[in-house]
N, C-alpha and C. Protein backbone atom coordinates (compact mmCIF):
# COMPACT_ATOMS: atom_id res chain seq x y z
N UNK A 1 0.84 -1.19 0.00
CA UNK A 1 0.00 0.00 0.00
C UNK A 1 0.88 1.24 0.00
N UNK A 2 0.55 2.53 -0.48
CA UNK A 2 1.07 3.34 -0.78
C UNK A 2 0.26 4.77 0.01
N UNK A 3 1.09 4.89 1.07
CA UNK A 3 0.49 5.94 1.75
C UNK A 3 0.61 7.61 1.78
N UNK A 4 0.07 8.19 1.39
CA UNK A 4 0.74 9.99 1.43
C UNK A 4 0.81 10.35 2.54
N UNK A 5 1.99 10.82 2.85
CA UNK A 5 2.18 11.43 4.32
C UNK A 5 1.40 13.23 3.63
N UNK A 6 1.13 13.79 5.32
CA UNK A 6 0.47 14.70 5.39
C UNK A 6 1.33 16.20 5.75
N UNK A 7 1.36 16.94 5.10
CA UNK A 7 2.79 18.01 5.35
C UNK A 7 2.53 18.44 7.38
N UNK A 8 3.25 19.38 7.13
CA UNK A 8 3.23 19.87 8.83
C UNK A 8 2.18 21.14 8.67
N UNK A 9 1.88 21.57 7.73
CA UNK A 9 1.30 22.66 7.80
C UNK A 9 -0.78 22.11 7.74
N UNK A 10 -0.29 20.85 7.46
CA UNK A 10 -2.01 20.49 7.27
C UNK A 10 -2.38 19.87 8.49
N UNK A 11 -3.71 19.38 8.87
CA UNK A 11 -4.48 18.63 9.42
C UNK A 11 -3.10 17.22 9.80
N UNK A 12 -3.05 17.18 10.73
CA UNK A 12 -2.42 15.92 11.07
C UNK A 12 -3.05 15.62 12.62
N UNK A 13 -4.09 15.07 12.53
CA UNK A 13 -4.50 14.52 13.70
C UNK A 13 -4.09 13.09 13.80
N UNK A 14 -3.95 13.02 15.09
CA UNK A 14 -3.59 11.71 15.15
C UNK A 14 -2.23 11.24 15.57
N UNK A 15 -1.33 12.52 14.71
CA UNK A 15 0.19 11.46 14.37
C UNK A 15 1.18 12.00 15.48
N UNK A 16 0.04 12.73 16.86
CA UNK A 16 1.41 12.67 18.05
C UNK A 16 0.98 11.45 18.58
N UNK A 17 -0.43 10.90 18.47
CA UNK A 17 -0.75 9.81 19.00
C UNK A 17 -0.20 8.61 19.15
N UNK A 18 0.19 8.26 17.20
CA UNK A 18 0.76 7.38 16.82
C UNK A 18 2.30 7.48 17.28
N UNK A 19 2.92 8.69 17.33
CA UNK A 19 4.28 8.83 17.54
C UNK A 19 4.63 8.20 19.35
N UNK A 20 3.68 8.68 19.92
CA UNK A 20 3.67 8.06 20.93
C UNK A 20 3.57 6.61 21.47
N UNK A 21 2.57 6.18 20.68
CA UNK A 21 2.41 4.68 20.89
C UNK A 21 3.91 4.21 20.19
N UNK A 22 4.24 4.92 19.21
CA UNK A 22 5.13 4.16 18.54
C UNK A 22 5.93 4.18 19.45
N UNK A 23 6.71 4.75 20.13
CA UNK A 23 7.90 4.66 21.00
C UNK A 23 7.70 4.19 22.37
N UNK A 24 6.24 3.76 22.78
CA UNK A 24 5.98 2.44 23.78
C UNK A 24 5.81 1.54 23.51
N UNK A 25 5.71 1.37 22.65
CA UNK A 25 5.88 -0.12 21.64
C UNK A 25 6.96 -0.71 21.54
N UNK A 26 7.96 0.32 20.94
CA UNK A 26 9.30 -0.25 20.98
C UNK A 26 10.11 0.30 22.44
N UNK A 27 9.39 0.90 23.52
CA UNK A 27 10.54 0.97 24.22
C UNK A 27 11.84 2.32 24.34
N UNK A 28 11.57 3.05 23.85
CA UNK A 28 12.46 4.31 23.68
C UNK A 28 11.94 5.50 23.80
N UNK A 29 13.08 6.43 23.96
CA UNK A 29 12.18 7.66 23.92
C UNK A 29 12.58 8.66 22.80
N UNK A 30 13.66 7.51 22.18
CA UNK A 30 13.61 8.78 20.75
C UNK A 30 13.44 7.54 19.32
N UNK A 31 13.27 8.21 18.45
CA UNK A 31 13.38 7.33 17.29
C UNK A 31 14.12 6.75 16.68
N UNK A 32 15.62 7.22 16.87
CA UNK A 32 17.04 6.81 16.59
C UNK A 32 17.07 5.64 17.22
N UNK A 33 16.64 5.33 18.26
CA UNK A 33 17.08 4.02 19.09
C UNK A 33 16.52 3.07 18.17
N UNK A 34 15.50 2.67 17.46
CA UNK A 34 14.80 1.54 16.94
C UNK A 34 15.71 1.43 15.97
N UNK A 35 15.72 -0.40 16.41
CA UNK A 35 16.58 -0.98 15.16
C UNK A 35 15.39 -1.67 14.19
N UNK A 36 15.08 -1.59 13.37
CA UNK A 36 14.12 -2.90 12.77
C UNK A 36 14.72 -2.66 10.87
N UNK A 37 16.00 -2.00 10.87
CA UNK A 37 16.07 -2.21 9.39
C UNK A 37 17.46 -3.27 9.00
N UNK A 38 16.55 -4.43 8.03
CA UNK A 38 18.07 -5.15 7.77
C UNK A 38 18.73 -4.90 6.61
N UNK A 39 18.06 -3.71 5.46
CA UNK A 39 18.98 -2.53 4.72
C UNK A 39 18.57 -1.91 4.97
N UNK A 40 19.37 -0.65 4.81
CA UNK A 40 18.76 0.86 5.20
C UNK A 40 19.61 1.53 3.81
N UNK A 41 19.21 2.47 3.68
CA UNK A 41 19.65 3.83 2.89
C UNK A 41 18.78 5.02 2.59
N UNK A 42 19.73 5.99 2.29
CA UNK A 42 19.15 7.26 2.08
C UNK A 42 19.53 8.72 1.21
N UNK A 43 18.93 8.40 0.33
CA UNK A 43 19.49 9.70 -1.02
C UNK A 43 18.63 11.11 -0.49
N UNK A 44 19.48 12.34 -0.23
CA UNK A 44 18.94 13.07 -0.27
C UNK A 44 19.24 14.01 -1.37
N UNK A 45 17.83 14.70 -2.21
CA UNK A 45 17.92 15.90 -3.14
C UNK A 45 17.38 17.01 -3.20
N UNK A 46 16.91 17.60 -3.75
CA UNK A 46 16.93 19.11 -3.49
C UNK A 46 15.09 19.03 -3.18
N UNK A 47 15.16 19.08 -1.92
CA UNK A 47 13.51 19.28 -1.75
C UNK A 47 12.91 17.88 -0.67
N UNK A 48 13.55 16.87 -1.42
CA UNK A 48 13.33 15.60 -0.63
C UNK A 48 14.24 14.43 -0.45
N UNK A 49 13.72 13.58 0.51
CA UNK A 49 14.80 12.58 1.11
C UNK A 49 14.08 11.11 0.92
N UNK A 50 14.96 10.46 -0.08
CA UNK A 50 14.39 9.00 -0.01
C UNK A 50 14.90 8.15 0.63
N UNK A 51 14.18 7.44 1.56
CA UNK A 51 14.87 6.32 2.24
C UNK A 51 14.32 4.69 2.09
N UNK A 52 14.79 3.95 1.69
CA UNK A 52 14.73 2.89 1.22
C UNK A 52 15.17 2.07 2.11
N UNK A 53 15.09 0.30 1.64
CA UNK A 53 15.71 -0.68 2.62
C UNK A 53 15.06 -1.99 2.25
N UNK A 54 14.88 -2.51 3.83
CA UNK A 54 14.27 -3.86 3.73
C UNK A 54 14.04 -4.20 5.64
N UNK A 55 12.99 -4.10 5.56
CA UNK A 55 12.68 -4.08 7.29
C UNK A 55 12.83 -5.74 8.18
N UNK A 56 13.76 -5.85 8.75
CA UNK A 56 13.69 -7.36 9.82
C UNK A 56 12.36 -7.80 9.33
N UNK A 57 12.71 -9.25 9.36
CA UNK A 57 11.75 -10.56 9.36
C UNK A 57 11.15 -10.06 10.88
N UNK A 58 9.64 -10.20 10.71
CA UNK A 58 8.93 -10.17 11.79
C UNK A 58 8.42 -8.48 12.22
N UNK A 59 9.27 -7.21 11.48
CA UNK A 59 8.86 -5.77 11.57
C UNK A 59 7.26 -5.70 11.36
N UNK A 60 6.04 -5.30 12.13
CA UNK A 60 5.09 -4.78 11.87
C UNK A 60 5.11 -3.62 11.91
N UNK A 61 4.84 -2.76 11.23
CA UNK A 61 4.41 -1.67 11.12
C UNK A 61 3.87 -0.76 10.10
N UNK A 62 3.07 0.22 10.35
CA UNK A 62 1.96 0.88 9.32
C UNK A 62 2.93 1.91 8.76
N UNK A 63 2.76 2.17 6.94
CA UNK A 63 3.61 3.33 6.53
C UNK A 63 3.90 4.68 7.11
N UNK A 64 2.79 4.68 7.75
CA UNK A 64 3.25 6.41 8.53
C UNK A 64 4.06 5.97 10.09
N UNK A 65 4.14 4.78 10.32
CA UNK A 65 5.24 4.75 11.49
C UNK A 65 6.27 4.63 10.56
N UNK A 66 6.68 4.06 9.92
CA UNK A 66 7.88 3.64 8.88
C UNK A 66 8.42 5.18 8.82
N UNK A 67 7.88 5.92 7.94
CA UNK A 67 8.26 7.22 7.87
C UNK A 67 8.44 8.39 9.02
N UNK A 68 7.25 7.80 10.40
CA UNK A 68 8.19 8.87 11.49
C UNK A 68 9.72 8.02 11.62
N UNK A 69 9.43 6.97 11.43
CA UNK A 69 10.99 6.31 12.33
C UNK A 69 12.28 6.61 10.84
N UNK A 70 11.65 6.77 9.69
CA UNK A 70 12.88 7.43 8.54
C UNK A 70 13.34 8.94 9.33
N UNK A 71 11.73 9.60 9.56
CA UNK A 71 12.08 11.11 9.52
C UNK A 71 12.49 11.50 10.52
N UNK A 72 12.11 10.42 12.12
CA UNK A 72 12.77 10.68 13.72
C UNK A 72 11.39 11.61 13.63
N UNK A 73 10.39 11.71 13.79
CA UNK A 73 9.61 12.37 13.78
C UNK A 73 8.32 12.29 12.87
N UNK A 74 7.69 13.76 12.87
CA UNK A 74 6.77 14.11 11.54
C UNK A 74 6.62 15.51 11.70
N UNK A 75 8.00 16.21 11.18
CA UNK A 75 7.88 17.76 10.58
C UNK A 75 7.81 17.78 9.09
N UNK A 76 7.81 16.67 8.39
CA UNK A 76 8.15 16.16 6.99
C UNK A 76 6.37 17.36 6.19
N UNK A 77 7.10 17.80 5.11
CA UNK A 77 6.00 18.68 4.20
C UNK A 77 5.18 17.91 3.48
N UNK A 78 4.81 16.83 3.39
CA UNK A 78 4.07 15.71 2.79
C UNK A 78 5.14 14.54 2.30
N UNK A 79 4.77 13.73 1.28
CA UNK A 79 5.63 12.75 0.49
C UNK A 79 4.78 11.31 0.91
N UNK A 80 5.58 9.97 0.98
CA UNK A 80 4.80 9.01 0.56
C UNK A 80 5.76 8.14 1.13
N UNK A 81 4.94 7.09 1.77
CA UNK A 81 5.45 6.00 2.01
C UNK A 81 4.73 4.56 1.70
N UNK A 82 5.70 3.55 1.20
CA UNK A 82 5.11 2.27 1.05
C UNK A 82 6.31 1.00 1.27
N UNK A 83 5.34 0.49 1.86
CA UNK A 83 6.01 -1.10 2.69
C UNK A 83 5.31 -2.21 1.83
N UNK A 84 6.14 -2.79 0.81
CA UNK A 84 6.24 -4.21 -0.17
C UNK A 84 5.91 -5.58 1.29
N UNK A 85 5.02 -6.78 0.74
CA UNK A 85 4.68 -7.59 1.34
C UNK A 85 5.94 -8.08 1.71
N UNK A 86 7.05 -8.26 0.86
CA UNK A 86 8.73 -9.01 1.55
C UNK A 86 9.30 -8.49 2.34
N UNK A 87 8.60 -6.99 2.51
CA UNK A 87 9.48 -6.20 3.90
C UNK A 87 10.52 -5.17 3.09
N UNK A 88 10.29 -4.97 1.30
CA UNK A 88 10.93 -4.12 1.05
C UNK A 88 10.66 -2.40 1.06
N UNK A 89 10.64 -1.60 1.62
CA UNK A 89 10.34 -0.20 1.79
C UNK A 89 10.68 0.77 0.59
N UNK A 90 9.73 1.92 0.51
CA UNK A 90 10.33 3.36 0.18
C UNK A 90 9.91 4.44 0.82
N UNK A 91 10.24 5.51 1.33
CA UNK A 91 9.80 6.63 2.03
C UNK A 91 10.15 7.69 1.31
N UNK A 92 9.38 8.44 0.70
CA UNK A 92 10.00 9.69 0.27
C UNK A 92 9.46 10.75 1.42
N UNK A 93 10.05 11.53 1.48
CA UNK A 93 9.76 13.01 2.54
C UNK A 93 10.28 14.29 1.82
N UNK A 94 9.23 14.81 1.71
CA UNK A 94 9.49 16.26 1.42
C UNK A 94 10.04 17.41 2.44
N UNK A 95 10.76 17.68 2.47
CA UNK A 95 11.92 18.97 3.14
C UNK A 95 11.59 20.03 3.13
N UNK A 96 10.91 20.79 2.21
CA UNK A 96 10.55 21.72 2.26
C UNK A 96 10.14 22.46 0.93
């Protein structure tokens, strides 16, 4: 599934909620701490940041956690995230 993240300037209900659960879930209090990628990478260009990979055998999680835990957050200006059934990822985030 292919999800649009929501910029900072719009309607984002919800996603301190989720940010929260997300980091009692895993246990931390920042987003840097979570390990769940078994590739990671990240191209950044003029405007936006793609981050790609392949998430641990056994990672659950919904595209807009995927992308706070790319972005350490959600100040991101919109962009898109999607998680492949094998656990392969893309996150794009818009910068600004």
């Amino acid at each position: 599934m292919n999800l649009r993240l929501k910029g900072v300037f719009e309607n984002q209900e919800g996603y301190a909620e989720v940010l929260k659960n997300l980091k009692k879930r895993f246990n931390v209090k920042g987003l840097h701490e979570i390990d769940i990628f078994e590739e990671y990478g990240c191209d950044s260009g003029y405007s936006i940041d793609t981050h790609y990979g392949k998430l641990k055998d056994g990672v659950e999680l919904t595209e807009l956690e995927l992308a706070m835990i790319c972005d350490r957050g959600y100040a991101f200006f919109g962009g898109s995230s999607t998680i492949n059934a094998d656990g392969k990822f893309a996150v794009q985030i818009y910068t600004d």
